[in-house]
N, C-alpha and C. Protein backbone atom coordinates (compact mmCIF):
# COMPACT_ATOMS: atom_id res chain seq x y z
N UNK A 1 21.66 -5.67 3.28
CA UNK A 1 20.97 -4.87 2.27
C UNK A 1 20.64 -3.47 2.78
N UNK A 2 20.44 -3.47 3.89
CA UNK A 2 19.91 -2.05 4.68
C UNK A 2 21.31 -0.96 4.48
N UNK A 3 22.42 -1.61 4.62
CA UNK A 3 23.91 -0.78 4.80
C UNK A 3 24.02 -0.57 3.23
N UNK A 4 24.03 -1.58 1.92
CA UNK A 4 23.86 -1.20 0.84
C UNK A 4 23.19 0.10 0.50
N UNK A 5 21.54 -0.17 1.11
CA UNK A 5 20.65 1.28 0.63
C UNK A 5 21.22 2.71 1.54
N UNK A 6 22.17 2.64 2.39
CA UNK A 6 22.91 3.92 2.58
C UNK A 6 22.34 4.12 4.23
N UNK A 7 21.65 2.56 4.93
CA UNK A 7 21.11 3.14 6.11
C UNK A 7 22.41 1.91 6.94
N UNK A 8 22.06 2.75 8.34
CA UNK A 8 23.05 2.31 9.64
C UNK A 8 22.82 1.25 10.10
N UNK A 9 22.76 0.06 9.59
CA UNK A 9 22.18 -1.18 10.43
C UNK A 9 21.76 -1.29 11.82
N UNK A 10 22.44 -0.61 12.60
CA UNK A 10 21.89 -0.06 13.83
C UNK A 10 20.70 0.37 13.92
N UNK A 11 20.04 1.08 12.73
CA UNK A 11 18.98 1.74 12.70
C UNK A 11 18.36 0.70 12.13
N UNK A 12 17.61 -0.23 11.88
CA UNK A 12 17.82 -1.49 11.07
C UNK A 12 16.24 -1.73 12.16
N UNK A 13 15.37 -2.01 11.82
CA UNK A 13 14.45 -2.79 12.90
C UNK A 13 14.40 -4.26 11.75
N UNK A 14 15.02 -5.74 12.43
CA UNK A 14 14.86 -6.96 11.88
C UNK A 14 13.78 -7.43 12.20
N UNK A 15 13.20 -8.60 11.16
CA UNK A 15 12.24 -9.42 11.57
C UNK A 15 12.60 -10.97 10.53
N UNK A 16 11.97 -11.94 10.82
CA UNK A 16 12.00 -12.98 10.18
C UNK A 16 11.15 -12.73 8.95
N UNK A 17 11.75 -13.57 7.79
CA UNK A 17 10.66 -13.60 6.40
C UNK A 17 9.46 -14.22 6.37
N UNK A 18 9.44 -15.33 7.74
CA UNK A 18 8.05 -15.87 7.92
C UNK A 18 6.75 -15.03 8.51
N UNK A 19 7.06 -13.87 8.80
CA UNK A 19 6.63 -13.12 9.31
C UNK A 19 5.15 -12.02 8.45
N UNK A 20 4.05 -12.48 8.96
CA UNK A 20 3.28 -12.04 7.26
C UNK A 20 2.88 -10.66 7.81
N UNK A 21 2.35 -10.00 6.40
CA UNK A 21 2.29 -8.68 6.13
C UNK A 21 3.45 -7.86 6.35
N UNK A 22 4.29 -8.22 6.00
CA UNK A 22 5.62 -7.78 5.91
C UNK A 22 5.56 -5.91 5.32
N UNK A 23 4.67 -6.60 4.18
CA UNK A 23 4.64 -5.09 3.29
C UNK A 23 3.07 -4.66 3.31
N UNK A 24 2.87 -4.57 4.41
CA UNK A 24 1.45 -4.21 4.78
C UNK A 24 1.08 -3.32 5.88
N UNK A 25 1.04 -1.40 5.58
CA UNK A 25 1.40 -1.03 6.25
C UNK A 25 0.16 -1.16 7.36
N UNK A 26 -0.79 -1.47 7.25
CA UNK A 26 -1.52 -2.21 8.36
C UNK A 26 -1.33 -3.06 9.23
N UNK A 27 -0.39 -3.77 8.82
CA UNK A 27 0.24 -4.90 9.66
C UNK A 27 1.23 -4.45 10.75
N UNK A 28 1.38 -5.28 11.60
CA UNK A 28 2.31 -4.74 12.98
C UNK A 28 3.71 -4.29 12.48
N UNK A 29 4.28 -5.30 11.45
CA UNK A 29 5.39 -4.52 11.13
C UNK A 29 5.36 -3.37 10.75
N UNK A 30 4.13 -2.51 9.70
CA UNK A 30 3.90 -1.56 9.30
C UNK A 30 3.86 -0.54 10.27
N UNK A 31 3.01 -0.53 10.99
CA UNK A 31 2.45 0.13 11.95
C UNK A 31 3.27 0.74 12.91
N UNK A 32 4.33 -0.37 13.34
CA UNK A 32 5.24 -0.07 14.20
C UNK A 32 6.31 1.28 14.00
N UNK A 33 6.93 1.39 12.63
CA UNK A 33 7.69 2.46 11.91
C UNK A 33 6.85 3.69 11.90
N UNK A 34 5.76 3.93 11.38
CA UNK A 34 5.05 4.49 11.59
C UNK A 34 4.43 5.40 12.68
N UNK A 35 4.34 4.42 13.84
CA UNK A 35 3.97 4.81 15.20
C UNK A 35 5.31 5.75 15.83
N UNK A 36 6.37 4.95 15.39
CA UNK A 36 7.63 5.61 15.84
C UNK A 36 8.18 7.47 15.36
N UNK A 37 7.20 6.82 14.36
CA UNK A 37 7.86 8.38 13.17
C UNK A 37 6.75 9.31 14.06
N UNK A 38 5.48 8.83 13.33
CA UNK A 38 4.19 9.92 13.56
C UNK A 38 3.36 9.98 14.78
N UNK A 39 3.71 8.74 15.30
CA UNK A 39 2.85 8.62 16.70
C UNK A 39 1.85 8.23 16.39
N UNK A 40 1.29 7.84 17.66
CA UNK A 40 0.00 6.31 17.56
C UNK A 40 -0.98 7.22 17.45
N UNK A 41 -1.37 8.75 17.69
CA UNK A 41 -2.46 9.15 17.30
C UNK A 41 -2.57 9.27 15.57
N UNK A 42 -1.38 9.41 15.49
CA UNK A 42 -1.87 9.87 13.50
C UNK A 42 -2.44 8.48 13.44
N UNK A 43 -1.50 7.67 13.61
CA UNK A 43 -1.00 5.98 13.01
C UNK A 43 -2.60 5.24 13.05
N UNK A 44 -3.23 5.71 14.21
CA UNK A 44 -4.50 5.47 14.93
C UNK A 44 -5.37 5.99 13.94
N UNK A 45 -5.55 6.95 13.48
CA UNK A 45 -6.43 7.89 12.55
C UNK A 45 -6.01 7.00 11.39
N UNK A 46 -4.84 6.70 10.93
CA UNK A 46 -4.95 6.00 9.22
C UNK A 46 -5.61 4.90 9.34
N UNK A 47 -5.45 3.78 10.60
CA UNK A 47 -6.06 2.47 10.80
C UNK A 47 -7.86 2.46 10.62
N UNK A 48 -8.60 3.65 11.28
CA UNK A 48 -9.44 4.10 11.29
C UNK A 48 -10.32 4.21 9.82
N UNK A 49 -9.21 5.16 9.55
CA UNK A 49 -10.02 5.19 7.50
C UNK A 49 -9.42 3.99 6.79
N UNK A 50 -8.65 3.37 7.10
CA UNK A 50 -8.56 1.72 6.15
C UNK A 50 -9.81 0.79 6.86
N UNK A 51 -9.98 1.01 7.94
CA UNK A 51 -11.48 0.34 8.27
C UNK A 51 -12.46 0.85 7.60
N UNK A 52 -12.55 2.01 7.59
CA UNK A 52 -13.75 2.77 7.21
C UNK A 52 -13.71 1.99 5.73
N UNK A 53 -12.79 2.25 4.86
CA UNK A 53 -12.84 1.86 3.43
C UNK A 53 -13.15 0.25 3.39
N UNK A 54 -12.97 -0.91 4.31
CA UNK A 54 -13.01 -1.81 4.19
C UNK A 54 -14.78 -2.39 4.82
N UNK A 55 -15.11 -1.05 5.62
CA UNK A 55 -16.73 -1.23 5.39
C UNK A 55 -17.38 -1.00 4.30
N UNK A 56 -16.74 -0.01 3.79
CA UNK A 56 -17.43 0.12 2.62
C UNK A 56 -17.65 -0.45 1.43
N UNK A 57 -16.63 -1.54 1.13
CA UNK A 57 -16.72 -2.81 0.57
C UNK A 57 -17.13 -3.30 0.76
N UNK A 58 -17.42 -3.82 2.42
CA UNK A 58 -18.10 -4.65 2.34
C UNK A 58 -19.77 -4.41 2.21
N UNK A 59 -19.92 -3.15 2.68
CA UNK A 59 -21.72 -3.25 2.68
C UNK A 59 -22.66 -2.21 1.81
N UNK A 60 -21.21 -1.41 0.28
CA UNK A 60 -22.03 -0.92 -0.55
C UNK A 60 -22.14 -1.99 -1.85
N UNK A 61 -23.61 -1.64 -2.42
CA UNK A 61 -23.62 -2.16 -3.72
C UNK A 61 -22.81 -2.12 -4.62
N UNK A 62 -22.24 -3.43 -5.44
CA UNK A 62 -21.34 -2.75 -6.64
C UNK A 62 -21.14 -1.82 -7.30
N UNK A 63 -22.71 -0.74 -7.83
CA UNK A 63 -22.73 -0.10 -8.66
C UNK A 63 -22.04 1.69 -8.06
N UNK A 64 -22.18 1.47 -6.66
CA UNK A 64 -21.16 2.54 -5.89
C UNK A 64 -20.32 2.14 -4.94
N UNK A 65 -19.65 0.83 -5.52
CA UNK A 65 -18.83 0.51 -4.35
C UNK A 65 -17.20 1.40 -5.12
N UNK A 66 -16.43 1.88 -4.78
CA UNK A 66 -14.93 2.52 -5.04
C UNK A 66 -13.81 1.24 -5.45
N UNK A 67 -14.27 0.49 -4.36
CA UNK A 67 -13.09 -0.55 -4.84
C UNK A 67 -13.39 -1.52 -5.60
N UNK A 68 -14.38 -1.67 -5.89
CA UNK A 68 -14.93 -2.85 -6.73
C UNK A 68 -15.01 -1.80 -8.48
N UNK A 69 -15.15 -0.62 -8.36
CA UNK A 69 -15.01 -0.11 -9.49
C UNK A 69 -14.21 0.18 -10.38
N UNK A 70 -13.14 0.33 -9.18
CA UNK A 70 -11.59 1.04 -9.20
C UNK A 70 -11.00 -0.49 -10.19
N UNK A 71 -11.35 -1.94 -9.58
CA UNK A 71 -11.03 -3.06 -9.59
C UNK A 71 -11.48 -3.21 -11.20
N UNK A 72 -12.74 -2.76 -11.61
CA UNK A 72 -13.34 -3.03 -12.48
C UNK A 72 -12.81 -2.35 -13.91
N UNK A 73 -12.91 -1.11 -13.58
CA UNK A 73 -12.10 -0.04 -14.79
C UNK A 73 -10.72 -0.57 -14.95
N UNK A 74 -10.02 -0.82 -14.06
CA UNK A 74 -8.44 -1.98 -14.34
C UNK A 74 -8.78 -3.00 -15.87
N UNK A 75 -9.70 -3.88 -14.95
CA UNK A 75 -9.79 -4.92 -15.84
C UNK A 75 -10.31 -4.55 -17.46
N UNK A 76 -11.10 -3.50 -17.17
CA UNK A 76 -11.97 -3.04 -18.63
C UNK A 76 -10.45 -2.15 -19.48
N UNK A 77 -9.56 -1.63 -18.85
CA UNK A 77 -8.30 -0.94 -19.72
C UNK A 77 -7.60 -2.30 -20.07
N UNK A 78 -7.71 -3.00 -19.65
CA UNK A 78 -6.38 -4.23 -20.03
C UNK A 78 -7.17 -5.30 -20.90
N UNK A 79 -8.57 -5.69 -20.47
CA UNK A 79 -8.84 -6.49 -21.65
C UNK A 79 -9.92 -5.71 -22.83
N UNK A 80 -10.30 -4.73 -22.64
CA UNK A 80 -11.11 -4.02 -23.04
C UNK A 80 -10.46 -2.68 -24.27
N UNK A 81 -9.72 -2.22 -24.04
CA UNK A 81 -8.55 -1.37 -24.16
C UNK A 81 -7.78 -1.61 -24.86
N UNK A 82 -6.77 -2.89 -24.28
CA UNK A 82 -5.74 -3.05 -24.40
C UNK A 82 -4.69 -2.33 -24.04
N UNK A 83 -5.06 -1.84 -22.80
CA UNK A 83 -4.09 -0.93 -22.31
C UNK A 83 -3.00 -1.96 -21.32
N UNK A 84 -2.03 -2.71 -21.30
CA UNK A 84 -1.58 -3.59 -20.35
C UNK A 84 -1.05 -3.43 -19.46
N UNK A 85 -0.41 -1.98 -18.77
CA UNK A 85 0.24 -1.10 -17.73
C UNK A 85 -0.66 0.31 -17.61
N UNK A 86 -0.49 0.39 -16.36
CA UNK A 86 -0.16 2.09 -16.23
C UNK A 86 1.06 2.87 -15.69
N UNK A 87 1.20 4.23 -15.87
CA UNK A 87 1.93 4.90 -15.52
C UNK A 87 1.99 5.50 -14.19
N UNK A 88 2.76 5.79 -13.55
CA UNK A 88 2.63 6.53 -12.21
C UNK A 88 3.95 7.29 -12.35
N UNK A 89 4.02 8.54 -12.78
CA UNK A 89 4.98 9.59 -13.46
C UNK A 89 5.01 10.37 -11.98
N UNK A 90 6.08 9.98 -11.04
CA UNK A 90 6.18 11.33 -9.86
C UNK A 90 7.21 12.78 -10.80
N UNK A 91 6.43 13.85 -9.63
CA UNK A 91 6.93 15.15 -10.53
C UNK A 91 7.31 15.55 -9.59
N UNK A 92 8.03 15.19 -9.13
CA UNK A 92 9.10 15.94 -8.00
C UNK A 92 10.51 14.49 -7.41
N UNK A 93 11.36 14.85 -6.84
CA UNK A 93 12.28 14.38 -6.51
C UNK A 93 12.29 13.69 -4.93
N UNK A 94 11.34 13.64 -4.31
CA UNK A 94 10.38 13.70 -3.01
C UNK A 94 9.93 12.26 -3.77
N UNK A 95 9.21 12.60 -4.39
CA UNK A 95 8.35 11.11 -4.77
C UNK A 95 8.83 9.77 -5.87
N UNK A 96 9.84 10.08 -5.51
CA UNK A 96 10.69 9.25 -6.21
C UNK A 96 10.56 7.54 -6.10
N UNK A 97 10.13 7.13 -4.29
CA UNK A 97 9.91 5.88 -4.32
C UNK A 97 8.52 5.78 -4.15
N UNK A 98 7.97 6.72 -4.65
CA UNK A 98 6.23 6.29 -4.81
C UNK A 98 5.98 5.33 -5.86
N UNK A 99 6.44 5.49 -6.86
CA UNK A 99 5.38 4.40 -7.83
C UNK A 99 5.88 2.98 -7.71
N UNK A 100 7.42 2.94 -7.11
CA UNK A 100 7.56 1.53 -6.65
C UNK A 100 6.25 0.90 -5.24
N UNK A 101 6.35 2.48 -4.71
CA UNK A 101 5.41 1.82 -3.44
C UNK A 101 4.23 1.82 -3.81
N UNK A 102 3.47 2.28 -4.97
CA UNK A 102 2.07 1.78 -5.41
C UNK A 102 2.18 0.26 -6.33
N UNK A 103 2.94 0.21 -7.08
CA UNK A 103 2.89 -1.33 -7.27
C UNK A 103 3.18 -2.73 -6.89
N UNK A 104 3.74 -1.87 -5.26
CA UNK A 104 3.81 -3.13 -4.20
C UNK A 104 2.08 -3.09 -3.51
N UNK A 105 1.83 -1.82 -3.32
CA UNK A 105 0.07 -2.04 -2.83
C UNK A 105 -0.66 -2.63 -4.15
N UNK A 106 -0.24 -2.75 -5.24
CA UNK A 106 -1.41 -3.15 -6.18
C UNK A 106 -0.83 -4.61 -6.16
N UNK A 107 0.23 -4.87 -5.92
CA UNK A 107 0.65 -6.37 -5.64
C UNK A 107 0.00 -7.33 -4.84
N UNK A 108 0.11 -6.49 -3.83
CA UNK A 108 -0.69 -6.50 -2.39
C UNK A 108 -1.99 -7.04 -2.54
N UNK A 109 -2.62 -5.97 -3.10
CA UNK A 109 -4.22 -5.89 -3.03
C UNK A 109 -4.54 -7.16 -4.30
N UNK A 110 -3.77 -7.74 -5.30
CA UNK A 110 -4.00 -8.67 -6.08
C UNK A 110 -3.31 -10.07 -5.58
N UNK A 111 -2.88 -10.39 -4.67
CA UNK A 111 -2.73 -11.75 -3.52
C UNK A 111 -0.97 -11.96 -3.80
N UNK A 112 -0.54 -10.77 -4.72
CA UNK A 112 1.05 -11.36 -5.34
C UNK A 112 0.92 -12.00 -6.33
């Protein structure tokens, strides 16, 4: 599949499918590509603010927590609304595999 999408299998880093957080760029597989590209200081700094955000879940009140709100306004457009999707419209040619890669994090963040 890697030689399909136009890359060198050589260039190819494998892993097994049992292998979890596969698509989690927090996860070692994540991290690793990452580290390679940007180096462990950036890579180090993003790990940093996904902690930070994951304190903050845990120890603000609902009524200013971000992710519990973020979570909340979802649910209020879809049953509330009736809104049943959203859009993620990239405007440039650059961001082309972004909105696939936000509805693998909203995949993510909802257990699959």
């Amino acid at each position: 599949l890697v030689e399909k999408f136009g890359i060198d299998p050589n260039n190819a880093f494998a892993f097994w499918d049992w292998v979890g957080g596969r698509y989690s760029v927090c996860s070692a597989v994540g991290v690793l590509p990452l580290s390679l590209q940007y180096g462990f200081s950036v890579v180090e700094k993003f790990l940093k603010g996904a902690s930070s955000i994951d304190q903050h879940f845990q120890s603000t009140p609902f009524e200013k927590n971000m992710p519990v709100l973020l979570g909340l306004l979802s649910v209020w457009n879809v049953s509330f609304l009736g809104y049943p999707a959203r859009a993620i419209l990239p405007y440039s040619q650059a961001l082309e595999k972004f909105a696939p890669h936000i509805q693998q994090v909203s995949m993510e963040s909802n257990g699959k």
